[in-house]
Structures are given as C-alpha cells and as structure tokens.
N, C-alpha and C. Protein backbone atom coordinates (compact mmCIF):
# COMPACT_ATOMS: atom_id res chain seq x y z
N UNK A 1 0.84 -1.18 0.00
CA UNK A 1 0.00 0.00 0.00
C UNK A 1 0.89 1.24 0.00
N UNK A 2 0.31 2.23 -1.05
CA UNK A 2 0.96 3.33 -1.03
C UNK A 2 0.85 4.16 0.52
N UNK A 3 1.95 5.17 0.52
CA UNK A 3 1.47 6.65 1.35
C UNK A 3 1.26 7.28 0.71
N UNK A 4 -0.33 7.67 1.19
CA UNK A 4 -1.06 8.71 0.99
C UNK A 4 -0.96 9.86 1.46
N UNK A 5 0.09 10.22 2.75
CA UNK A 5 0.43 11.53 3.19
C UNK A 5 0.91 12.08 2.43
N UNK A 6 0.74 13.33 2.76
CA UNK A 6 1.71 14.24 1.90
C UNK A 6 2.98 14.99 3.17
N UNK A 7 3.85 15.30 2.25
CA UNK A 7 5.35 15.50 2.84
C UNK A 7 6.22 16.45 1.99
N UNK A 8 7.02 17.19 3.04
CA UNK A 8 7.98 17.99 1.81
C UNK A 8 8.97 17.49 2.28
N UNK A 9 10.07 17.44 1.42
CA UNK A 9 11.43 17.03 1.52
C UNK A 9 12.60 17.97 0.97
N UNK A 10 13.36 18.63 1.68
CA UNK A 10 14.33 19.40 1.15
C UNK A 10 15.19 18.90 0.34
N UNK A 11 15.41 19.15 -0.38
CA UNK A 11 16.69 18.71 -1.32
C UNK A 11 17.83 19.77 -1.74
N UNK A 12 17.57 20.97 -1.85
CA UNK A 12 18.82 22.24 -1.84
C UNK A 12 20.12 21.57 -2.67
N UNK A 13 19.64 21.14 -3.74
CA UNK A 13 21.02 20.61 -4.37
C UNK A 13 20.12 21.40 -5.87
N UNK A 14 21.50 22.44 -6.79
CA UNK A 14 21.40 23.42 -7.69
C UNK A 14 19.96 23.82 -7.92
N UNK A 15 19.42 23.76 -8.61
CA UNK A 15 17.80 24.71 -8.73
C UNK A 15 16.95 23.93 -8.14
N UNK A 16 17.10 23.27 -7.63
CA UNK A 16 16.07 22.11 -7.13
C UNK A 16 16.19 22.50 -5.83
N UNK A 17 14.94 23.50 -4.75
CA UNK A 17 14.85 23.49 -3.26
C UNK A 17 13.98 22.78 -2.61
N UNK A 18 13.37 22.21 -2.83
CA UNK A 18 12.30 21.29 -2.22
C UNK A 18 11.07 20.65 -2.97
N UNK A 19 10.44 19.30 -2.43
CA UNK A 19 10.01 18.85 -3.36
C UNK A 19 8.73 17.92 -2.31
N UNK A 20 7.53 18.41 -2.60
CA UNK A 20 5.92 18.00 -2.09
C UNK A 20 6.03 16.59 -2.56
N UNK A 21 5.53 15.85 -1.68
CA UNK A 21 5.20 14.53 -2.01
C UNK A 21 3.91 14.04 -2.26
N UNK A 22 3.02 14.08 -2.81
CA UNK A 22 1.51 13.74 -2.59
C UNK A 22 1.40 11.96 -3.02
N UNK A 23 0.25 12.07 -3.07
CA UNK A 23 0.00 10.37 -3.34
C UNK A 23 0.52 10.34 -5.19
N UNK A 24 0.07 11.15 -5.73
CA UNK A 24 -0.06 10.44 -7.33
C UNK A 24 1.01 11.61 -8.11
N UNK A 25 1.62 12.76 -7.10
CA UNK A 25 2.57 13.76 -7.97
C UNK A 25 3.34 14.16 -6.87
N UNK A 26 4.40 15.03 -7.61
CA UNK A 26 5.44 15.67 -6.72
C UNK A 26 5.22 17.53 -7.04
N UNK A 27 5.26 18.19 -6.23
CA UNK A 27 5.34 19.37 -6.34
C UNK A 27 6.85 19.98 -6.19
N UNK A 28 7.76 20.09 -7.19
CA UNK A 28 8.93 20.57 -7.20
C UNK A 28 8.99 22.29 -6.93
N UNK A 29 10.05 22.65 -5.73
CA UNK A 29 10.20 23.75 -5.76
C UNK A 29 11.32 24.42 -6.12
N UNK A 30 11.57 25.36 -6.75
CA UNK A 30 12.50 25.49 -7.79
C UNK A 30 13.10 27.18 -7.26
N UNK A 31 14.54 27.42 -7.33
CA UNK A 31 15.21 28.62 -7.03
C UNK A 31 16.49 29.17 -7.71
N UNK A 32 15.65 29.94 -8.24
CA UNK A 32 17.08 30.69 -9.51
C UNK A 32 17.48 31.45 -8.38
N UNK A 33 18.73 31.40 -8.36
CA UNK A 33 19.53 31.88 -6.88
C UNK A 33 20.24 33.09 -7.75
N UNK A 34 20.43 33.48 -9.66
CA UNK A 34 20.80 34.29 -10.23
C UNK A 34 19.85 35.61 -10.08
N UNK A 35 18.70 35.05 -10.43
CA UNK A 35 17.52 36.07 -10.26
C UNK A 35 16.92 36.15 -9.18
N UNK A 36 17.01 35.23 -8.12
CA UNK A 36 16.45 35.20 -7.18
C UNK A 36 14.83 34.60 -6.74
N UNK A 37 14.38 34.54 -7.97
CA UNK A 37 12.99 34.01 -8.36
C UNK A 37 12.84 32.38 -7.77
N UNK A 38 11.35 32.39 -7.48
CA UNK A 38 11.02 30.95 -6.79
C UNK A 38 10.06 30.66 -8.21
N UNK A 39 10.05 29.19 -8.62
CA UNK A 39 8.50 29.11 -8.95
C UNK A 39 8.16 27.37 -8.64
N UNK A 40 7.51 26.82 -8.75
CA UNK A 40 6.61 25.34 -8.99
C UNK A 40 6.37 24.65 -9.90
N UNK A 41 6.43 23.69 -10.01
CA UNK A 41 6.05 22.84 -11.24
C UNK A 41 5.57 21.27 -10.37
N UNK A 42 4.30 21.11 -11.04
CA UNK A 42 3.95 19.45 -10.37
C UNK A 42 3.96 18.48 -11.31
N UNK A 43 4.70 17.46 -11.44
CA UNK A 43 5.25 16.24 -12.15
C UNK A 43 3.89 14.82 -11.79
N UNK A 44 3.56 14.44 -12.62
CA UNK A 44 3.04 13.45 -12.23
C UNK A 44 3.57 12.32 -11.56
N UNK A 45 3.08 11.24 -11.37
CA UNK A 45 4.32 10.33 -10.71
C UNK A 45 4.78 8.95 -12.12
N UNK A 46 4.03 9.56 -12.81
CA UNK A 46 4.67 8.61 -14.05
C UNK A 46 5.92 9.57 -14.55
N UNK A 47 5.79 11.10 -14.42
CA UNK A 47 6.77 11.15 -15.16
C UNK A 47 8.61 11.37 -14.49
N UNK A 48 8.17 11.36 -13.09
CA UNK A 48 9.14 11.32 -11.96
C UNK A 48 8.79 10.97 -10.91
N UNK A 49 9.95 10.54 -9.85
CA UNK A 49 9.72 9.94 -8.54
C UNK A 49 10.57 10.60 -7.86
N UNK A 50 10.50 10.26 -6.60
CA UNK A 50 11.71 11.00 -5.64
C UNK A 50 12.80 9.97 -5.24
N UNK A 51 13.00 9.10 -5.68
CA UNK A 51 14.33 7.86 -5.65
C UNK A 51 14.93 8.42 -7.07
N UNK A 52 14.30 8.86 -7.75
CA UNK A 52 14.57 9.80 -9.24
C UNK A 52 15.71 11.03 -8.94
N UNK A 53 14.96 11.68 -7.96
CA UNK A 53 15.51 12.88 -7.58
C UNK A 53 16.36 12.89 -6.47
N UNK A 54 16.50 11.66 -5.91
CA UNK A 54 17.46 11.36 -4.87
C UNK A 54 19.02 10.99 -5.62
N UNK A 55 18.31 9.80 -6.71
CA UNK A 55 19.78 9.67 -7.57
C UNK A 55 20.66 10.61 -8.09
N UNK A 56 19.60 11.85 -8.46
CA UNK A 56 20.01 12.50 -9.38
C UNK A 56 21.13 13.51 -8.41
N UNK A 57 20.49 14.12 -7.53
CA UNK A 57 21.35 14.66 -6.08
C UNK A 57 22.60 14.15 -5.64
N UNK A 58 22.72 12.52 -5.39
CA UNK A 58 23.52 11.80 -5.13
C UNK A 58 24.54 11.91 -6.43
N UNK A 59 24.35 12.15 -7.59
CA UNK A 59 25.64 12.67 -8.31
C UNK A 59 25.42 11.86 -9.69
N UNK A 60 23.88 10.99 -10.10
CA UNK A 60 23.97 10.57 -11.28
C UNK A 60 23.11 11.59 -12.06
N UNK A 61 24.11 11.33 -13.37
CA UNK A 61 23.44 12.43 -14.31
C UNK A 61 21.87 12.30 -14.83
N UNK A 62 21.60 13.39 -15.10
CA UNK A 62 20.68 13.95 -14.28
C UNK A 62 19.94 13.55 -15.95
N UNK A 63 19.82 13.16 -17.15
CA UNK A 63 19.45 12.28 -18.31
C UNK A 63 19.13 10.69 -17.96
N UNK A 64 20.07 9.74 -17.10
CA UNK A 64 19.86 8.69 -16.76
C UNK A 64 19.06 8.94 -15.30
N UNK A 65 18.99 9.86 -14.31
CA UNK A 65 18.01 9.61 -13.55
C UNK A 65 16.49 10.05 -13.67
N UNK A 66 16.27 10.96 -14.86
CA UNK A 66 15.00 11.43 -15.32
C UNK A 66 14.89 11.04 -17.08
N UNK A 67 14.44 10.18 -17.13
CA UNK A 67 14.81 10.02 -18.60
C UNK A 67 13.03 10.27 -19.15
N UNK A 68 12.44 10.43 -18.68
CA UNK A 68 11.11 11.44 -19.05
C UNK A 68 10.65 12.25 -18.89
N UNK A 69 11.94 13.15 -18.34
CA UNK A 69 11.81 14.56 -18.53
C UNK A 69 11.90 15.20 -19.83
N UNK A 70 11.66 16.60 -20.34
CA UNK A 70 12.18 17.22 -21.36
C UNK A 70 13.27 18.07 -21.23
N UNK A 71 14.29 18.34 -21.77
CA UNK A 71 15.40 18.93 -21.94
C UNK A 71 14.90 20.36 -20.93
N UNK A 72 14.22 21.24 -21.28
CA UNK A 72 13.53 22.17 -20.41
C UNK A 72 13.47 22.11 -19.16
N UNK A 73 12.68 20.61 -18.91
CA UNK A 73 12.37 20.46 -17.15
C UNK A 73 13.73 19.82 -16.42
N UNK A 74 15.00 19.47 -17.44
CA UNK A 74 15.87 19.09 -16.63
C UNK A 74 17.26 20.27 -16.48
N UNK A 75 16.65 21.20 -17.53
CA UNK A 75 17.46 22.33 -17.21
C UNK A 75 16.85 22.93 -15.80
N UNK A 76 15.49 23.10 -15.56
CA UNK A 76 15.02 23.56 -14.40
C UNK A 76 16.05 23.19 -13.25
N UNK A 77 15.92 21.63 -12.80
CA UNK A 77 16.88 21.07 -12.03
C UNK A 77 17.31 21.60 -11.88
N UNK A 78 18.51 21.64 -12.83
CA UNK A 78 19.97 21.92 -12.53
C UNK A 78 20.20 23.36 -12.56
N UNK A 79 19.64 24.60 -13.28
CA UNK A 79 19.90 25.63 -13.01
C UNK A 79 18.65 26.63 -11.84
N UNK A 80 17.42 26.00 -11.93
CA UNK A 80 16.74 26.76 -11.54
C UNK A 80 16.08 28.23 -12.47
N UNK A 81 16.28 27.99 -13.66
CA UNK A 81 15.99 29.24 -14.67
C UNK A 81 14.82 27.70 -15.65
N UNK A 82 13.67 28.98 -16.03
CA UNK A 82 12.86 28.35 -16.29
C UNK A 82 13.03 29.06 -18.17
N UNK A 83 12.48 28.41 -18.82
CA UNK A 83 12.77 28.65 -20.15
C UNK A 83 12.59 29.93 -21.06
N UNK A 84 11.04 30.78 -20.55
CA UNK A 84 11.39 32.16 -20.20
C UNK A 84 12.32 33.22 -19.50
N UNK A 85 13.10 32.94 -18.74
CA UNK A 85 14.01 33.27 -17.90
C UNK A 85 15.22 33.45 -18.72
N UNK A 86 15.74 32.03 -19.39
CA UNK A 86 17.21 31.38 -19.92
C UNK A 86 16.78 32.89 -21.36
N UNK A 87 15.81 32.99 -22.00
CA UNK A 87 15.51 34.15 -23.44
C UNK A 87 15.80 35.04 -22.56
N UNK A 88 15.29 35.87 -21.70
CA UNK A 88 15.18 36.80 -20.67
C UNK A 88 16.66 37.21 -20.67
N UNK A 89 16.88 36.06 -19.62
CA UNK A 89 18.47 37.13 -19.11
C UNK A 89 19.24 37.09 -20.16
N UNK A 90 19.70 35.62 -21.01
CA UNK A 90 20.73 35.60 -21.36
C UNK A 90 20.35 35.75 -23.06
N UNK A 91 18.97 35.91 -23.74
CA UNK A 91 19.02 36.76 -25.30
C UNK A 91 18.66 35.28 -26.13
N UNK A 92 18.83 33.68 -25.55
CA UNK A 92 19.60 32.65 -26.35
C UNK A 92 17.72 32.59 -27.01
C-alpha cells in the first residue's frame, strides 16, 4: 500500500529546493539563486519519482536519472531558470 500523506522534503542541491510529495505527484520547488525568483512545477508520478531525484542529487546524471523529462524540465533542475528566464536574461 501506497502513502497517501503528503510530505515535503528538502533537497537544496542546484535549482532544485524542495520537493511535495503527494500520493499520485510531486510538487517541485524550484530557485534561480541568479535572479532570485522561486516558482513550482507538479510532475506526475509517471513522469518522476523521488528515488529519481534522490539519484540525481547523489551525483547521477541527471538524463539517466529522469529520462522522461524534457530537456527544459531538466534544465530547471539543474539551473533553476525556467525557459522564459534562460531568453530573458541571457538573449539565447
């Protein structure tokens, strides 16, 4: 049987600050520490887990521990700049 609680779990490893646990999704909380900006994004649990996001922390790359993410949501991760942001500051 699943847990049905819900839970937050810090994680503070690069754009990734914390992460909601619910029964069927994760609520990722996300911190561009450049801009300073917070925002959210909720993942279903098909398309991530938190043994996902534990690996990925623990130091495996971050393609083999989310491999159904999109290039976008795994830049989130790792920088914390969301894809409006990356045009924004840096023009690309």
């Amino acid at each position: 049987m699943r847990d049905t609680t819900s839970k937050v779990v810090t994680v503070d490893y690069k754009g990734c600050d914390s992460v909601k646990v619910e029964f069927n999704k994760l609520t990722v909380t996300f911190h561009n520490r450049l801009t300073g900006n917070f925002w959210q994004k909720t993942y279903s649990a098909h398309q991530i887990t938190m043994d996902q996001i534990k690996d990925w922390a623990a130091g495996q790359n971050i393609q083999r521990a989310m491999p159904e993410l999109s290039d976008n949501d795994r830049e989130h991760f790792i920088t914390g700049f969301t894809e409006k942001e990356i045009v924004d500051f840096f023009g690309a």
